[in-house]
Protein backbone atom coordinates (compact mmCIF):
# COMPACT_ATOMS: atom_id res chain seq x y z
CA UNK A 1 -44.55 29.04 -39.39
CA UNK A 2 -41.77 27.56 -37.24
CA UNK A 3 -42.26 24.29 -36.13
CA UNK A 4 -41.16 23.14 -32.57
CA UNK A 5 -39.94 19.14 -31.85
CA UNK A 6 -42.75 16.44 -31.34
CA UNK A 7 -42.86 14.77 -28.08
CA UNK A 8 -41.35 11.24 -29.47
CA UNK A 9 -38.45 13.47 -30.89
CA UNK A 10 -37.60 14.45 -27.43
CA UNK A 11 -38.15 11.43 -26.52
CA UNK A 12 -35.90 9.75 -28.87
CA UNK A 13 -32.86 12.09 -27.98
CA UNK A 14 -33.53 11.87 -24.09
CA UNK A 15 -32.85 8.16 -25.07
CA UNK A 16 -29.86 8.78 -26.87
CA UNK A 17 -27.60 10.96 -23.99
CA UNK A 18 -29.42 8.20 -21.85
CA UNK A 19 -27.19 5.84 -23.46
CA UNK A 20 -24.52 7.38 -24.29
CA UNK A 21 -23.88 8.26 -20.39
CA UNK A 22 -24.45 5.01 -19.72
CA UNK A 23 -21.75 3.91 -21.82
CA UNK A 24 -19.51 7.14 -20.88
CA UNK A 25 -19.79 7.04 -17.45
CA UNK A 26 -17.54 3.40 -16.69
CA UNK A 27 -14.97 5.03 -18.80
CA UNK A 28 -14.74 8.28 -16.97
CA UNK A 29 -14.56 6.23 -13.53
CA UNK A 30 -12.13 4.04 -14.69
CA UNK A 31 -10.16 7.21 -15.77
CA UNK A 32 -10.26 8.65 -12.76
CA UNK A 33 -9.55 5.51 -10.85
CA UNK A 34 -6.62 5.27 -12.99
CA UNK A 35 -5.75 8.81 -12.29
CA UNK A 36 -5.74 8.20 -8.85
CA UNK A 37 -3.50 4.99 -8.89
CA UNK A 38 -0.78 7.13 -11.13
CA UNK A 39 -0.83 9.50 -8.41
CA UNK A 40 -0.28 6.67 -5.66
CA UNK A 41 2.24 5.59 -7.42
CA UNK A 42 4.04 9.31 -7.55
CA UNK A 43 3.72 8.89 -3.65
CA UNK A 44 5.65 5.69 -3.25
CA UNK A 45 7.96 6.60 -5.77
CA UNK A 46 8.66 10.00 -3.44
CA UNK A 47 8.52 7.58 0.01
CA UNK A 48 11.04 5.32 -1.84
CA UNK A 49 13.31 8.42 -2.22
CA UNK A 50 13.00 9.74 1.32
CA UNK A 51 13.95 6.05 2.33
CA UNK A 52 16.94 5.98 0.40
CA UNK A 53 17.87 9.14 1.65
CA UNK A 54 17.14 7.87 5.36
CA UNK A 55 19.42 5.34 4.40
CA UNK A 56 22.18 7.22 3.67
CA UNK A 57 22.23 9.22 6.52
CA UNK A 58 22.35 6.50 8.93
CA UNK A 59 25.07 4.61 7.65
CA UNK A 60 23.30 2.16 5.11
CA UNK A 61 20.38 1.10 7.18
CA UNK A 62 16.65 0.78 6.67
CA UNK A 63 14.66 2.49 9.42
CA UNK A 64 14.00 0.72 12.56
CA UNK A 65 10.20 -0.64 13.44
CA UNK A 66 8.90 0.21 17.05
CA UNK A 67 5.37 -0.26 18.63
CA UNK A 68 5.24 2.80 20.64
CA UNK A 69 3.22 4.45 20.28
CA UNK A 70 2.32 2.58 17.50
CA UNK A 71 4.16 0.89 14.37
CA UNK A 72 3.09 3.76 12.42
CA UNK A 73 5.45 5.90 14.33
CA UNK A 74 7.91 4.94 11.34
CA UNK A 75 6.52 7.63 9.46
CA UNK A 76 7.65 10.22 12.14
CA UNK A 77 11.33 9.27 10.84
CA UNK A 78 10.83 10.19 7.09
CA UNK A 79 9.67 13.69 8.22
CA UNK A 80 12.98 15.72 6.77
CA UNK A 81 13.09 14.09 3.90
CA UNK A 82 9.17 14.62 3.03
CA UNK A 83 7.48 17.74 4.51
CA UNK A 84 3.95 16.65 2.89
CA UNK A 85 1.88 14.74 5.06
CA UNK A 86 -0.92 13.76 2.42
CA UNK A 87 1.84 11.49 0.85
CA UNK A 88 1.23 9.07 3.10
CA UNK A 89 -2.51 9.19 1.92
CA UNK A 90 -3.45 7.28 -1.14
CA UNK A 91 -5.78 9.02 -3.08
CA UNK A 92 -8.15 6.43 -3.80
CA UNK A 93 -9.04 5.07 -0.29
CA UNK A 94 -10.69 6.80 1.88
CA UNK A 95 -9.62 3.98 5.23
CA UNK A 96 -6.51 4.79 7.44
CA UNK A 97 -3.75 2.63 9.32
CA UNK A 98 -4.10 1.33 12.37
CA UNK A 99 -4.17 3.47 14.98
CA UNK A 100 -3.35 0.93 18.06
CA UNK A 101 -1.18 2.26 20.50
CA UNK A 102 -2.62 5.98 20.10
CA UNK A 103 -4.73 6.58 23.56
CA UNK A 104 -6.72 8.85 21.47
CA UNK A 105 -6.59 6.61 18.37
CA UNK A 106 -7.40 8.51 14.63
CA UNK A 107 -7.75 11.39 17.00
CA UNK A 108 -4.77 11.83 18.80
CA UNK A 109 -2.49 14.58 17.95
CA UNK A 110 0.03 12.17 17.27
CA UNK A 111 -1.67 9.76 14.85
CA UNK A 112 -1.18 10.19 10.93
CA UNK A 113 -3.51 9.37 8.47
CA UNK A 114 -1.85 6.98 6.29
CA UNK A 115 -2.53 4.30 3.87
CA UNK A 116 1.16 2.53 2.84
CA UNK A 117 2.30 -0.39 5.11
CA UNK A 118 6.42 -0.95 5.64
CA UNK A 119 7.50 -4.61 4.94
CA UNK A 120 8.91 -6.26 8.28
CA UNK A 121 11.33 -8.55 6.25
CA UNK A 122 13.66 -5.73 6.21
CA UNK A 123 14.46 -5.21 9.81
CA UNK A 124 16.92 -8.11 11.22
CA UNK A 125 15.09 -10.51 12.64
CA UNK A 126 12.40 -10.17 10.68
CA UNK A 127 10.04 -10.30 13.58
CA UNK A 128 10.05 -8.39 16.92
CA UNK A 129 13.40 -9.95 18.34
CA UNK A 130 15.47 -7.14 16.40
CA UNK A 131 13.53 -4.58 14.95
CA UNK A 132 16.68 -2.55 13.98
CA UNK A 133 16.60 -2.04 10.42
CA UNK A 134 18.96 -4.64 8.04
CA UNK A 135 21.60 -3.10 6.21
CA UNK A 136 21.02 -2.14 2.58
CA UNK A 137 23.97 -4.11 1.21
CA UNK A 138 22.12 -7.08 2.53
CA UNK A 139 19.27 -7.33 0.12
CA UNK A 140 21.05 -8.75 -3.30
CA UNK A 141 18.06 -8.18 -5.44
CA UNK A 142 16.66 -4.39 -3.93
CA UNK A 143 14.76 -4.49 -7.52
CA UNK A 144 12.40 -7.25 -6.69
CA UNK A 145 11.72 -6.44 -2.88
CA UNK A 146 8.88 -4.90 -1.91
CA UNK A 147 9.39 -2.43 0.97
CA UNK A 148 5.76 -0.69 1.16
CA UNK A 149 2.76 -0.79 -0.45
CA UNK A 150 -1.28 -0.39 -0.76
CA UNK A 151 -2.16 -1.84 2.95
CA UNK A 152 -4.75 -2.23 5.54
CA UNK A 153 -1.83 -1.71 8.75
CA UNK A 154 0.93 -0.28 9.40
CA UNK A 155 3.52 -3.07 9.11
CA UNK A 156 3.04 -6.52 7.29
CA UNK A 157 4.80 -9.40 9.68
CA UNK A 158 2.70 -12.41 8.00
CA UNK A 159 3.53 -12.88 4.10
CA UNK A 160 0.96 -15.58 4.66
CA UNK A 161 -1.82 -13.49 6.29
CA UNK A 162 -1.61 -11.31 3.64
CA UNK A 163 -4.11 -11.12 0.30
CA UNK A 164 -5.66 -8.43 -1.84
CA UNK A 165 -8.89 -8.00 -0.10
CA UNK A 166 -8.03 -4.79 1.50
CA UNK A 167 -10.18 -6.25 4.79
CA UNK A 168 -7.38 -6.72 7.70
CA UNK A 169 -9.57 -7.35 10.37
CA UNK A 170 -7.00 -6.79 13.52
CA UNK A 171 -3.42 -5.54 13.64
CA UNK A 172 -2.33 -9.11 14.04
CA UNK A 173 -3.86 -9.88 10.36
CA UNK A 174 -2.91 -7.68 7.59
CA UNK A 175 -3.52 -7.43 4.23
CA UNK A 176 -2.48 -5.83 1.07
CA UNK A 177 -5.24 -3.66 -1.11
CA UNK A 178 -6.00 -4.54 -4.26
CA UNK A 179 -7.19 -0.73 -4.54
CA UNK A 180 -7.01 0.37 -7.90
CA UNK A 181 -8.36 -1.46 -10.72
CA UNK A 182 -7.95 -4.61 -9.04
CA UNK A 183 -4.08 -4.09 -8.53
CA UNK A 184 -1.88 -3.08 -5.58
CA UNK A 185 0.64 -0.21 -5.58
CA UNK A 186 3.93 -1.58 -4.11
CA UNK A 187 7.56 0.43 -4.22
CA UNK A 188 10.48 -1.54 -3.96
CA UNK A 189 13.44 -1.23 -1.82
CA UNK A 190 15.57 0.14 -5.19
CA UNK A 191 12.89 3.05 -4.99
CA UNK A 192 10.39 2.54 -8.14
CA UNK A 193 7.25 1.77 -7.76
CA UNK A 194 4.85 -0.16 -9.89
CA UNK A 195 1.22 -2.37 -9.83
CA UNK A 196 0.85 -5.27 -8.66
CA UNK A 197 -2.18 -8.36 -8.76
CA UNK A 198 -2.15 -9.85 -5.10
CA UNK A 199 -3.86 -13.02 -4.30
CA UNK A 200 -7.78 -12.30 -2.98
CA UNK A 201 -7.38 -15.13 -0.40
CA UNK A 202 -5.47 -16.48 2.36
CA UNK A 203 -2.47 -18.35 1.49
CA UNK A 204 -1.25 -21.50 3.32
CA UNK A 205 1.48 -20.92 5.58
CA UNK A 206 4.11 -23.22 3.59
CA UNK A 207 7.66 -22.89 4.09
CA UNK A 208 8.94 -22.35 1.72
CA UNK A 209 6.57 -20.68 -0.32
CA UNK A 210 6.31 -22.29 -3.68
CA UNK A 211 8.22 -21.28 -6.93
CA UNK A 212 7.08 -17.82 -8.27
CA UNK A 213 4.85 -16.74 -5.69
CA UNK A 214 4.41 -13.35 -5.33
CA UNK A 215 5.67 -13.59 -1.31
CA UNK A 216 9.05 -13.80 -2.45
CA UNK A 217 9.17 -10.34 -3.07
CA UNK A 218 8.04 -9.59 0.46
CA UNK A 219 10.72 -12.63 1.78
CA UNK A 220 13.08 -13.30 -0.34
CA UNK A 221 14.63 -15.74 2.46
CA UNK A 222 12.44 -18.46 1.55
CA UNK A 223 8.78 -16.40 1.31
CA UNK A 224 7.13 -16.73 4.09
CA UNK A 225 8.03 -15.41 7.45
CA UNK A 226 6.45 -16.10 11.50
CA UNK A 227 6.96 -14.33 14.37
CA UNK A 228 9.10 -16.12 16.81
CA UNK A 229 7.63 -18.86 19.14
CA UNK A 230 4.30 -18.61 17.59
């Protein structure tokens, strides 16, 4: 006569897969997460490219920032060098860039779904008096400046506003997303990209910033930057 399982067999193995998913399943999130931030990185690594190329086709300057209709419009600029819009999307957020300045905001047929924000260090005044972009030959060290990265905004103008909560609150107070396993995608002006552990709170506006703080790669002036008469 055949004989079928007992109930506290079943029992037993229900218990066992219970477990074993419960072990399973962190590791296959944190796989995926990590799956994600390799393919955020793939999309900096791509923007860096289309900057360089900007770049070069405008005599050896970074693109210019303007506010209308929004600081975002930078992206419109990188358009022949990268015909895929979801580029600008990292594929672990689901949050956008600010929209201020579109009437119609994440609506209007103008606004782009985005999720990188362009370091204002590299235009010439740094803040709003000359928003041209700075030549390239100016930066010494275009390996250890950051020129985008993992951001709430469109444009970072405050090292000192910005941490790793991901939780800007206004366009006037950026921040940087830690977004992926605790860690920030940032490409550099040379065009690589890597992660990087930003700071989850607000950091004193001290001028200069001290010794080895990660703002010198957003200013490496003297890490930390204000707008003009504020």
């Amino acid at each position: 006569m055949r004989k079928g399982f007992t109930l506290i067999e079943l029992l037993v193995v229900i218990a066992i897969i219970a477990i074993l998913a419960a072990i399973l399943f962190p590791v296959f999130a944190k796989a995926r997460a990590k799956a994600r931030q390799t393919s955020c990185l793939s999309n900096l690594r791509q923007i860096g490219t289309a900057w360089q190329m900007y770049a070069q086709d405008y005599d050896g300057v970074f693109t210019y920032l303007n506010g209308t209709p929004s600081w975002s419009s930078y992206i419109n600029r990188a358009t022949p060098y990268i015909k895929n819009w979801q580029i600008w999307e990292c594929p672990g957020r689901n949050d956008t860039a600010c929209s201020c300045g579109y009437p119609g905001g994440t609506g209007d047929p103008q606004y782009h779904r985005g999720n990188y924000m362009y370091n204002m260090w590299l235009t010439r005044a740094e803040c709003y008096n000359d928003l041209r972009g700075k030549p390239v030959d100016m930066i010494s060290s275009p390996a250890q400046v950051i020129q985008m990265f993992d951001g709430r905004r469109s444009i970072l103008h405050f090292t000192a506003w910005a941490w790793g909560d991901g939780k800007g609150g206004r366009s006037c107070n950026p921040s940087v997303a830690n977004v992926h396993n605790e860690m920030a995608n940032c490409q550099y002006v040379d065009g690589h990209a890597k992660a990087k552990k930003v700071p989850m709170t607000q950091v004193a506006d001290v001028n200069p910033a001290p010794a080895g703080d990660w703002r010198w790669e957003l200013d490496p002036t003297n890490g930390w930057y204000a707008v003009s008469g504020s």
